[in-house]
Protein backbone atom coordinates (compact mmCIF):
# COMPACT_ATOMS: atom_id res chain seq x y z
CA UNK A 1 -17.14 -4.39 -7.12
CA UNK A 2 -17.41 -1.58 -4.66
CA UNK A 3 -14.82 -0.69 -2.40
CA UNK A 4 -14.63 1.85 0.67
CA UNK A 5 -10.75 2.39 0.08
CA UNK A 6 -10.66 3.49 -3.47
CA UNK A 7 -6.85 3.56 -3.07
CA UNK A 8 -3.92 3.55 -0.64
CA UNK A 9 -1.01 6.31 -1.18
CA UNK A 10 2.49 6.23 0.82
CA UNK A 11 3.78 9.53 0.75
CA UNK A 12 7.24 9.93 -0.99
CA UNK A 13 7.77 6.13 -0.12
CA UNK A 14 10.37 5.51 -1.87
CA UNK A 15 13.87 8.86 -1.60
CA UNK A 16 14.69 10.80 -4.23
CA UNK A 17 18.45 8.82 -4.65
CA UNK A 18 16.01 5.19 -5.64
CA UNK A 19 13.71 7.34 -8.27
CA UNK A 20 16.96 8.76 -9.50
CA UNK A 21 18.32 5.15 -9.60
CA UNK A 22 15.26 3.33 -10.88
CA UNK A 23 15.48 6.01 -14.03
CA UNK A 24 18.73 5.60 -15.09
CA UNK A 25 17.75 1.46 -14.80
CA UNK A 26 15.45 1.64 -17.32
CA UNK A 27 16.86 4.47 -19.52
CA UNK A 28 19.42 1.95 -20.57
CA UNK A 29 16.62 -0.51 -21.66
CA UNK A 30 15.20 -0.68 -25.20
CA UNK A 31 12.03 1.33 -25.07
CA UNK A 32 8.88 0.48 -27.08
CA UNK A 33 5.45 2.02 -27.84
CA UNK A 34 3.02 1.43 -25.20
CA UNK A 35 -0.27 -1.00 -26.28
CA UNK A 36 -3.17 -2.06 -24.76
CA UNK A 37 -4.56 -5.91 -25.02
CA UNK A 38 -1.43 -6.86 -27.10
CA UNK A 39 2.02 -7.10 -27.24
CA UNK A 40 2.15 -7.79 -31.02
CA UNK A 41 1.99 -3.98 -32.65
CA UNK A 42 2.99 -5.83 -36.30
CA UNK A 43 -0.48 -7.70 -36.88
CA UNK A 44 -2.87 -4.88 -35.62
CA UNK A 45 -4.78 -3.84 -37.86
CA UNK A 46 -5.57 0.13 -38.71
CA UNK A 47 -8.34 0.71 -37.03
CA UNK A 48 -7.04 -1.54 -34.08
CA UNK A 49 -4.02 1.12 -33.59
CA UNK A 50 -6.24 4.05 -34.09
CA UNK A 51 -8.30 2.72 -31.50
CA UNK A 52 -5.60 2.29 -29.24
CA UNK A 53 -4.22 5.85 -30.03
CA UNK A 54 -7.31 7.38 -28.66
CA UNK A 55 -6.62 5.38 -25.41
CA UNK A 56 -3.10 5.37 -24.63
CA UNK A 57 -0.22 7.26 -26.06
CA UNK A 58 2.91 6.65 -23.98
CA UNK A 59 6.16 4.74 -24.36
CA UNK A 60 7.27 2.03 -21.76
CA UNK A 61 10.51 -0.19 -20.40
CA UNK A 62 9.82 -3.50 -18.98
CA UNK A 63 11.91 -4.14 -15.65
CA UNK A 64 12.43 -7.82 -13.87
CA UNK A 65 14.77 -6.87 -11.20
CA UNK A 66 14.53 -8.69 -8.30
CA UNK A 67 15.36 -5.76 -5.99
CA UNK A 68 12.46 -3.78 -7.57
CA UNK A 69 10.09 -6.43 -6.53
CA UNK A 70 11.57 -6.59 -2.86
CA UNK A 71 11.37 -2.84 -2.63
CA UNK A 72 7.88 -2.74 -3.62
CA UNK A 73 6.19 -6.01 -2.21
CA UNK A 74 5.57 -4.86 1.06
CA UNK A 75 3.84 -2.12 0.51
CA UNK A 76 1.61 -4.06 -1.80
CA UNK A 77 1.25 -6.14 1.07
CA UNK A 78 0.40 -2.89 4.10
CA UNK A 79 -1.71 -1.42 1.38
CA UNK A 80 -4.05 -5.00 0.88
CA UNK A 81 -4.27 -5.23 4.62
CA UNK A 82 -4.86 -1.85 5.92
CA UNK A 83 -7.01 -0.92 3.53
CA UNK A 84 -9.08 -3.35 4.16
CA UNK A 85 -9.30 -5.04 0.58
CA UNK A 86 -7.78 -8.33 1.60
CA UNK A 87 -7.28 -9.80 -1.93
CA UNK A 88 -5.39 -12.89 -2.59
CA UNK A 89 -2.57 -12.51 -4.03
CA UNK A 90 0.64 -14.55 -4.95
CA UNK A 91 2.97 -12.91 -7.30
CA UNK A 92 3.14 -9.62 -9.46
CA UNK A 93 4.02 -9.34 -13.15
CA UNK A 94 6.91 -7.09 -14.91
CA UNK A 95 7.14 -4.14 -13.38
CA UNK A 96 5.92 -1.13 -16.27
CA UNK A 97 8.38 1.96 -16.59
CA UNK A 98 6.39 4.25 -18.54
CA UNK A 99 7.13 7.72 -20.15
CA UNK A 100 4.83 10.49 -21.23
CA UNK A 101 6.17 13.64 -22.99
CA UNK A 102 4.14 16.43 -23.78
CA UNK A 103 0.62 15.36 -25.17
CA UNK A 104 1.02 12.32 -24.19
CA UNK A 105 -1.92 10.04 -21.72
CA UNK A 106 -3.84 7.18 -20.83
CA UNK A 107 -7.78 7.72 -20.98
CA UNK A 108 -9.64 6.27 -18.46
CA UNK A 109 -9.40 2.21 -17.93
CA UNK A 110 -9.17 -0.73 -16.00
CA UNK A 111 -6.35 -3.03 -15.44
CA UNK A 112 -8.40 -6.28 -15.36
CA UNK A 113 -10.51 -7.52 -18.37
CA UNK A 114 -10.97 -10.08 -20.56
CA UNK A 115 -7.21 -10.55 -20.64
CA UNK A 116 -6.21 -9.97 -17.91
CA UNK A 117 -8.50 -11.82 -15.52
CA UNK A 118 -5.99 -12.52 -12.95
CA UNK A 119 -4.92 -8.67 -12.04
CA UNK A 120 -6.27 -7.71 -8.62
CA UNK A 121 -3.82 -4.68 -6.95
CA UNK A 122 -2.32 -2.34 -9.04
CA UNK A 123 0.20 0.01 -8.03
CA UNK A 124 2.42 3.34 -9.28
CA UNK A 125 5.02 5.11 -8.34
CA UNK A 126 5.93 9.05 -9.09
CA UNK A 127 9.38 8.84 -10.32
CA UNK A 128 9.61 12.51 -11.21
CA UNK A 129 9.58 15.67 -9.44
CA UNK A 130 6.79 17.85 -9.65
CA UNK A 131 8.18 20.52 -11.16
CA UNK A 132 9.82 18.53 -13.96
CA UNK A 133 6.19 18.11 -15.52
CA UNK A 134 3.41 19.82 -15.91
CA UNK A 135 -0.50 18.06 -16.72
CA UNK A 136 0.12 13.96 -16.37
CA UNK A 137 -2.36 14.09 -13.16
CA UNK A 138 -3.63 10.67 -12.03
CA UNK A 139 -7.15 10.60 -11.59
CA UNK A 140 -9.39 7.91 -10.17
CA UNK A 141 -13.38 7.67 -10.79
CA UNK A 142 -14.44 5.57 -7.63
CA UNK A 143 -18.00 5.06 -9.25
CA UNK A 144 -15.80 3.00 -12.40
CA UNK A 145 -17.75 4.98 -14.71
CA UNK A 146 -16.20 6.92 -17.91
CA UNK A 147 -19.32 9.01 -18.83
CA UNK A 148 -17.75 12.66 -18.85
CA UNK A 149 -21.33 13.78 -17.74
CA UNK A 150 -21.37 11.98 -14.19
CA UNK A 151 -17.92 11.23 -13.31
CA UNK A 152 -16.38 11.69 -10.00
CA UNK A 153 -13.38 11.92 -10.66
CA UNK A 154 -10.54 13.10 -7.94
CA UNK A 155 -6.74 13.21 -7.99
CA UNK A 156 -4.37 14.85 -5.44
CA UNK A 157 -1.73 17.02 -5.35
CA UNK A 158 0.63 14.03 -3.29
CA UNK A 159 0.16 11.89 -6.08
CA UNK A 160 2.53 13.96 -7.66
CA UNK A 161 5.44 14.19 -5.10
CA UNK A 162 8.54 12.36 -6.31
CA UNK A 163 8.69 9.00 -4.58
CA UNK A 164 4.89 8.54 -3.70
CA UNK A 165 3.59 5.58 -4.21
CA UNK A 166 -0.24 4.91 -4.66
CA UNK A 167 -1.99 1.31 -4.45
CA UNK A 168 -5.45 0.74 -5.57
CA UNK A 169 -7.81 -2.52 -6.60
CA UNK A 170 -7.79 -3.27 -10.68
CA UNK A 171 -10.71 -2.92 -11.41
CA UNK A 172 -10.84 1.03 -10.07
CA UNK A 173 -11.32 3.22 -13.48
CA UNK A 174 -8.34 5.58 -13.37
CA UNK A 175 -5.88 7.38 -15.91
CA UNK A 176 -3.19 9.68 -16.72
CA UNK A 177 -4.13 13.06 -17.90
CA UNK A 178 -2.09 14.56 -21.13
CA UNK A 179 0.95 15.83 -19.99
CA UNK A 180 1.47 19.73 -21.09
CA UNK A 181 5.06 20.21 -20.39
CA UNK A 182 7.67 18.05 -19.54
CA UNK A 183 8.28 14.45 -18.92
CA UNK A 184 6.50 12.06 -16.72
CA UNK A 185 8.33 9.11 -15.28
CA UNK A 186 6.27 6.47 -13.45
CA UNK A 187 6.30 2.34 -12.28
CA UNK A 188 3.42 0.53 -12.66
CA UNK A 189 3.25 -2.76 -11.39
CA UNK A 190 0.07 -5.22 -11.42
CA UNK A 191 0.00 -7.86 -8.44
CA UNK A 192 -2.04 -11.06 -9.51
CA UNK A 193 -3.99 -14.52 -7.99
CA UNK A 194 -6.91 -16.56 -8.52
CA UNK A 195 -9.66 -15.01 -10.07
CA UNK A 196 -12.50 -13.13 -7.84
CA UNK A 197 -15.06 -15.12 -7.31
């Protein structure tokens, strides 16, 4: 699918007090390796976590609070609309508090696929300050094409202000870039419906 709006950013959306607030939230939760396609680290196989490895090295909180969801919704909701995307959407799933320390990333992907069918608007939020990391840059490839030898990729600088929040359809190829120094807090949150058609 080809968009014009390859995302939608609000600019320090949400004050440094709520990242501050949101972090402590989920520092109190159990954390757990971050995986791709599973949930069940116990029964992959070898190569199955070496493959995953390559892809994704990060570690992750899952957060249900309602007040998260309220908070976030409506932009969700500004984002669909103004950017002209107009997907349906109903509800969103858990809301992904992930953490990358130095060298770790998540190569380029998609958040729909096989199993995921249902994912249409995808969202983060910079929970850090800028100068707390360095590296962890999110980069889009509006073509949705991970050969190193015609990407297009882009980031920006805004994506890394604390409190901005960035919107952007599923299927967009995207990623986090190793992060070099530091610590990298972010929410992810994946908004879902019926299937494209």
């Amino acid at each position: 699918m080809i968009v014009k709006n390859t995302y939608w950013m609000f600019k320090k959306a949400l004050n440094p007090n709520l990242c501050k607030v949101i972090k402590e939230v989920a520092l109190k939760k159990k954390k757990q390796f971050a995986l791709t396609g599973t949930n069940d680290i116990k029964n992959l196989t070898k190569e199955r976590k070496k493959e995953i490895l390559n892809m994704r090295n990060s570690n992750i909180v899952w957060l249900k609070e309602k007040w998260l969801y309220d908070i976030l919704h409506p932009f969700i909701t500004t984002a669909n609309e103004d950017a002209k995307w107009n997907f349906n959407w109903n509800a969103s799933e858990n809301i992904q508090f992930t953490i990358y320390k130095k060298n770790q990333f998540y190569d380029w992907h998609q958040d729909w696929g096989p199993d995921f069918p249902r994912r249409k608007i995808s969202m983060t939020v910079q929970l850090s300050k800028p100068e707390d990391y360095e590296g962890g840059e999110l980069e889009f490839d509006p073509r949705n094409n991970t050969d190193p030898r015609i990407s297009a990729a882009f980031t920006s600088p805004d994506f890394k202000e604390q409190g901005t929040l960035v919107v952007f359809p599923s299927f967009v190829y995207h990623r986090v870039k190793p992060v070099t120094k530091g610590t990298r807090y972010s929410l992810v949150m994946w908004s879902t419906g019926e299937p494209f058609k």
